[in-house]
Protein backbone atom coordinates (compact mmCIF):
# COMPACT_ATOMS: atom_id res chain seq x y z
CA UNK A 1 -176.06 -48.21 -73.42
CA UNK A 2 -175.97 -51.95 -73.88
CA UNK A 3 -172.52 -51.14 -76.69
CA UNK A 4 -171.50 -49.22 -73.56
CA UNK A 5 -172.01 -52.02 -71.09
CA UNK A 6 -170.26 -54.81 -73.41
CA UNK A 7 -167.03 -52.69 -74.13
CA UNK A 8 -166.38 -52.15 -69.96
CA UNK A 9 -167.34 -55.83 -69.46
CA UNK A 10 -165.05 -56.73 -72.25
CA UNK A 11 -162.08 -54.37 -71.21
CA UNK A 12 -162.72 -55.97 -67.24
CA UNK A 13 -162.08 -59.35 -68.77
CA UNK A 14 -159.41 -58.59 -70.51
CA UNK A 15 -157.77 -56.72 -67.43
CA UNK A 16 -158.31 -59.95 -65.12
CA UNK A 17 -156.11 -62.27 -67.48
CA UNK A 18 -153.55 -60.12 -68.13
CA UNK A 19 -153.47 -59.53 -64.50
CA UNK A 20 -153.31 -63.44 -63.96
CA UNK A 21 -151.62 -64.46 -66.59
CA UNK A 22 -148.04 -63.14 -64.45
CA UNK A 23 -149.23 -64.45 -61.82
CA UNK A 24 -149.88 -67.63 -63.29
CA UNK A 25 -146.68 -67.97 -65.02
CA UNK A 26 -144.28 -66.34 -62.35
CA UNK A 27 -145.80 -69.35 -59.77
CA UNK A 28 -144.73 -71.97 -62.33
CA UNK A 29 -141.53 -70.57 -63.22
CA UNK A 30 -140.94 -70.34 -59.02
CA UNK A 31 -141.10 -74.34 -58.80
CA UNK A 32 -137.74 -76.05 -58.16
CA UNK A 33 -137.07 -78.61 -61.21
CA UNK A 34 -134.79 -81.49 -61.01
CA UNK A 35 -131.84 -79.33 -61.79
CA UNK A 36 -132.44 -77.12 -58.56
CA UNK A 37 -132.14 -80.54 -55.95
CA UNK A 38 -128.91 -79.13 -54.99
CA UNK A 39 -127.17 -76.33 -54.37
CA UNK A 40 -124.23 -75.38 -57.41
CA UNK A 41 -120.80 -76.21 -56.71
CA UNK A 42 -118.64 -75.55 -59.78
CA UNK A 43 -115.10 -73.75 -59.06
CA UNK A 44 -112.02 -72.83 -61.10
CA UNK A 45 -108.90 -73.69 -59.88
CA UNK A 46 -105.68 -72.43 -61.30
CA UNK A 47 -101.88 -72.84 -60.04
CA UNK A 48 -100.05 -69.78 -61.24
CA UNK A 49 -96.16 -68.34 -60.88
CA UNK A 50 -95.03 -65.58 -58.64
CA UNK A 51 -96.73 -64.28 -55.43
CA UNK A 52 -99.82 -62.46 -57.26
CA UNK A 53 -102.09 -65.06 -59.38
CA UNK A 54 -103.37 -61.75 -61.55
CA UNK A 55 -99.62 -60.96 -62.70
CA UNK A 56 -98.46 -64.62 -62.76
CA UNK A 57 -98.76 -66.83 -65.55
CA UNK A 58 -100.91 -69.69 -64.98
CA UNK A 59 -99.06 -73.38 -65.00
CA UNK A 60 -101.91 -75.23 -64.76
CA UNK A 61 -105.99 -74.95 -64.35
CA UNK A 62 -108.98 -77.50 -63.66
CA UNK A 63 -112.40 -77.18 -63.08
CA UNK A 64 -114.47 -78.98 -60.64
CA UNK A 65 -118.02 -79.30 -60.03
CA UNK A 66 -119.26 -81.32 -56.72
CA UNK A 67 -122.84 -81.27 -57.56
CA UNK A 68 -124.92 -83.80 -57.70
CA UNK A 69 -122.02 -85.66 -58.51
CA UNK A 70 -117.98 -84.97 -58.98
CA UNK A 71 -117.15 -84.32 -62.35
CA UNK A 72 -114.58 -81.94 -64.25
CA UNK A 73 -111.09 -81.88 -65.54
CA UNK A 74 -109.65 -82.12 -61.89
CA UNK A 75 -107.53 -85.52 -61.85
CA UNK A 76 -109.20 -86.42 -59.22
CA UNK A 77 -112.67 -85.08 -58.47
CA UNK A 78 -114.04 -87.30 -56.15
CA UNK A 79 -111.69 -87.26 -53.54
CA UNK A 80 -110.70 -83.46 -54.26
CA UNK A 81 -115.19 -82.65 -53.46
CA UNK A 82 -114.86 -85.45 -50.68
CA UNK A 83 -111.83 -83.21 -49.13
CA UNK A 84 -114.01 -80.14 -49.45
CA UNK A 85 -116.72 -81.33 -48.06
CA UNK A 86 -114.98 -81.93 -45.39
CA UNK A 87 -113.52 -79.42 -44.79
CA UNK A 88 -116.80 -77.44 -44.65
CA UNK A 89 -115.13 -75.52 -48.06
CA UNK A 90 -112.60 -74.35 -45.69
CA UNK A 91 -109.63 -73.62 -48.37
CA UNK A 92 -107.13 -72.71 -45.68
CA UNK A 93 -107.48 -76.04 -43.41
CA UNK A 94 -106.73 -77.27 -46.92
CA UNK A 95 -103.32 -75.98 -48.14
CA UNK A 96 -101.91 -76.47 -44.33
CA UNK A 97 -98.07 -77.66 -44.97
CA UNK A 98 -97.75 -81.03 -43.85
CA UNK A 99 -94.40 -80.75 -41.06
CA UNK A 100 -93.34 -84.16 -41.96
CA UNK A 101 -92.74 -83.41 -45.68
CA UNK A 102 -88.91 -81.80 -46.14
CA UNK A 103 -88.72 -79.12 -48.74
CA UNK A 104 -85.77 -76.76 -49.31
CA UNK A 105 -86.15 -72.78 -48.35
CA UNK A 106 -85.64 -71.66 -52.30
CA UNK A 107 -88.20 -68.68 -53.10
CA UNK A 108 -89.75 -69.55 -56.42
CA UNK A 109 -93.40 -68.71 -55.34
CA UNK A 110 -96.28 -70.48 -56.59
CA UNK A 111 -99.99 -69.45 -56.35
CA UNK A 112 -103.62 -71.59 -56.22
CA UNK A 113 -106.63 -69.88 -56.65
CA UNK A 114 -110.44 -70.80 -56.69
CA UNK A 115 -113.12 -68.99 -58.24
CA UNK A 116 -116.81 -69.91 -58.73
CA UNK A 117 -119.29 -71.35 -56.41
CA UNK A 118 -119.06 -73.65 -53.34
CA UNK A 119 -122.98 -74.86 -52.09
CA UNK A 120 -124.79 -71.94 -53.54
CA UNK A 121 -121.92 -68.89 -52.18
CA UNK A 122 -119.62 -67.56 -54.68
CA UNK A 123 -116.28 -68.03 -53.12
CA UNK A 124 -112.80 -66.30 -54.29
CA UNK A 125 -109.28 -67.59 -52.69
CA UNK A 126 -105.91 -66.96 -53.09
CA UNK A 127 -102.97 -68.81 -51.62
CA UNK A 128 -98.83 -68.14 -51.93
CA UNK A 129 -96.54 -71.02 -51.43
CA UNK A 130 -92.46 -70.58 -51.26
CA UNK A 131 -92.23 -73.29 -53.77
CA UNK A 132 -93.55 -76.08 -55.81
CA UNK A 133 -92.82 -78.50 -53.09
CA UNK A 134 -94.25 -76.95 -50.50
CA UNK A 135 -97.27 -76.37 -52.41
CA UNK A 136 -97.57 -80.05 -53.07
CA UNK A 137 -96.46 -81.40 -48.84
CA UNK A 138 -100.29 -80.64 -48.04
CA UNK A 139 -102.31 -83.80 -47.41
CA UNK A 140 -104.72 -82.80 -49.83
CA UNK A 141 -105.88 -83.81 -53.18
CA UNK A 142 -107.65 -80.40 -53.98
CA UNK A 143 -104.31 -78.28 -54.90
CA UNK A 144 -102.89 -81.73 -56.53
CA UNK A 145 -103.12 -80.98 -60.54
């Protein structure tokens, strides 16, 4: 009886910490570290020919990440996140055409493109220009690379 009584306390024990050891370790791995302040912003952006960025070939791509602080191989990163922000990640208030800026009505189509993640939602955009000049009348820095 008493071998009987040890092996069903024994097995009990063992049951409650392998119970509680998930628990244990699933709370700790749950705690925000210093990496986890902010939400991730870290997007791909890519200027490609023709009116469809997948069949285009790509002229030129950066990356940019906003978060905690502007960094990447965009030329200028600060004021390209500062434009964002701004614009609430609105891409489309971004590439509006400047009317003051003249450009000639030649179709030679360019495309921009982001892909990755803007405050913590994975964003995807697309945008067709005429023409490399029109592309580059915005007033923005985010599209400028």
């Amino acid at each position: 009886m008493r071998y009987i009584a040890r092996g069903l306390a024994l097995a009990a024990t063992t049951t409650l910490a392998l119970v509680a050891a998930p628990a244990v370790s699933s709370a700790h791995t749950a705690q925000p570290g210093p990496e986890r302040l902010y939400p991730p912003s870290a997007l791909v952006l890519t200027v490609t020919t023709g009116d469809d960025a997948t069949a285009g070939t790509v002229l030129r791509a950066v990356t940019l990440s906003c978060t905690p602080t502007a960094t990447g191989t965009h030329p200028a990163a600060k004021a390209a996140c500062a434009e964002l922000r701004a614009a609430e990640g609105a891409f489309d208030a971004i590439t509006t055409r400047d009317p003051s800026v003249v450009c000639t009505k030649q179709w030679d189509p360019v495309t921009v493109t982001v892909d990755g993640v803007w405050n913590g939602t994975r964003v995807e955009y697309a945008h067709t220009f005429g023409n490399s000049c029109i592309r580059s009348s915005g007033s923005g820095v985010l599209f400028d690379f």
